[in-house]
Protein backbone atom coordinates (compact mmCIF):
# COMPACT_ATOMS: atom_id res chain seq x y z
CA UNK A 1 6.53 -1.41 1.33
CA UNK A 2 5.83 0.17 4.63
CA UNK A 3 5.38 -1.42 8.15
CA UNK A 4 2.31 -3.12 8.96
CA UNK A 5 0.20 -1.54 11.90
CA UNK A 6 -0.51 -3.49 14.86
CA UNK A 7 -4.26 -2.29 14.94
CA UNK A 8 -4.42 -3.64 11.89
CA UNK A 9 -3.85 -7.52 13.23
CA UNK A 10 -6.52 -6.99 16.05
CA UNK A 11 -9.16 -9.26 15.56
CA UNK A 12 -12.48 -7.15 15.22
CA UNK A 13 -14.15 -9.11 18.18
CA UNK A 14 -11.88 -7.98 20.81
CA UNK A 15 -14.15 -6.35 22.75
CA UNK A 16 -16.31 -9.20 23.85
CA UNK A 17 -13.91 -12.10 23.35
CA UNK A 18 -11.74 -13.05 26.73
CA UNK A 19 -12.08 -14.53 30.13
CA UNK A 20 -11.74 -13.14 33.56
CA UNK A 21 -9.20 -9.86 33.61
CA UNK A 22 -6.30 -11.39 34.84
CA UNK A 23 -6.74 -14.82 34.21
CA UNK A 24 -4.62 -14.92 30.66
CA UNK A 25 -1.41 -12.85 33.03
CA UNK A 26 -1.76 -15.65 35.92
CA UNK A 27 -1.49 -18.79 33.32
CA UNK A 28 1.29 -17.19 32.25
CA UNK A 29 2.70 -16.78 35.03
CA UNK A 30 2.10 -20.23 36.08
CA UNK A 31 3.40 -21.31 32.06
CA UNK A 32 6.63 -20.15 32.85
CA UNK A 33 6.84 -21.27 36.60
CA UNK A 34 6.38 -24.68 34.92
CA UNK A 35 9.56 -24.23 32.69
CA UNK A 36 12.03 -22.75 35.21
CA UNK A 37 10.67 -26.17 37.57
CA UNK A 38 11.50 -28.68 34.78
CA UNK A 39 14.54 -26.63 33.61
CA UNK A 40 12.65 -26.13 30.01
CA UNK A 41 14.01 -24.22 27.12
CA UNK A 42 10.59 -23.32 25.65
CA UNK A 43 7.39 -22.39 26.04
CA UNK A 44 4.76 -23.55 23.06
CA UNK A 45 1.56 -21.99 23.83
CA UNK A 46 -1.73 -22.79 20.89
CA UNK A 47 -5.02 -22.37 21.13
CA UNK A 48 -7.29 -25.58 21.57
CA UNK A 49 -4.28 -27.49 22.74
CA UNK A 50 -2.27 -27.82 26.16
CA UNK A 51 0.62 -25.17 26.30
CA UNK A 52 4.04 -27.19 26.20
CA UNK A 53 6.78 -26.81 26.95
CA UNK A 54 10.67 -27.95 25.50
CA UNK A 55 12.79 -30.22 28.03
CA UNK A 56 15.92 -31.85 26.87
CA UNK A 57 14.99 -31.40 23.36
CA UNK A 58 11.24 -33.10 23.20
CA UNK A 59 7.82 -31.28 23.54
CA UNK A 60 5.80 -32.16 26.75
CA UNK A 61 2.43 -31.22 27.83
CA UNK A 62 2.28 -29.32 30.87
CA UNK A 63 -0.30 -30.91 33.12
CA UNK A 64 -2.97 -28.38 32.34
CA UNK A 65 -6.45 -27.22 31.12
CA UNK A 66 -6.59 -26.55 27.70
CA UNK A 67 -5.51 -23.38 26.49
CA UNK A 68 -9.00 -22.23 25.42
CA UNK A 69 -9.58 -19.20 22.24
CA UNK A 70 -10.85 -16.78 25.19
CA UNK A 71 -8.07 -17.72 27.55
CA UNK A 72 -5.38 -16.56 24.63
CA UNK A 73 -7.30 -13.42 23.95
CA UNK A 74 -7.65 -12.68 27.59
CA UNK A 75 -4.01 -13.18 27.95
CA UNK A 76 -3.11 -10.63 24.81
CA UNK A 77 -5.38 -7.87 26.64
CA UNK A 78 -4.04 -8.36 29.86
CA UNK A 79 -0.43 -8.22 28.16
CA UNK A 80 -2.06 -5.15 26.24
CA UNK A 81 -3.09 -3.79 29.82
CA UNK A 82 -0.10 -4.02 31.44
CA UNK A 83 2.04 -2.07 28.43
CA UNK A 84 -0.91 0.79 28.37
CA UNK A 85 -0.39 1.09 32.33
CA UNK A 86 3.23 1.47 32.12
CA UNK A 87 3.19 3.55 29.05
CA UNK A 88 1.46 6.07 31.54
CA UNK A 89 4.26 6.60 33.69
């Protein structure tokens, strides 16, 4: 059985699904700012739900918005974005 092609797992409503650009790569950001200030292990990030994150072994809420459907796809295009621009170098 062969590999399965990442275009293939694209949701067909990409293209008008999403937030700001740059919103998804600044909560992120911020996501993982969280964890290095609490000394975290991991990052749990689901749509319709706050992102968490490990400490010590138990799952906390960050204090944070809800990680809304549009705010995930926004932050898989500007992930997408980001690999494009440095595929170009």
């Amino acid at each position: 059985m062969g590999a399965v092609r990442n275009e293939l797992l694209v949701p067909l409503s990409i293209n008008h699904r999403g937030t700001t650009p740059g919103e998804g790569k600044r909560a992120w950001i911020s996501w993982l700012e969280a964890i290095i200030r609490v000394e975290g292990s991991d990052l749990i990030v689901k749509s319709g739900l706050r992102p968490r994150v490990r400490h010590r072994g138990v799952l906390k809420d960050l204090e944070t918005d809800l990680c809304t459907p549009d705010l995930m796809m926004q932050l898989a295009k500007d992930s997408k974005r980001q690999t494009d621009s440095r595929a170009r170098i």
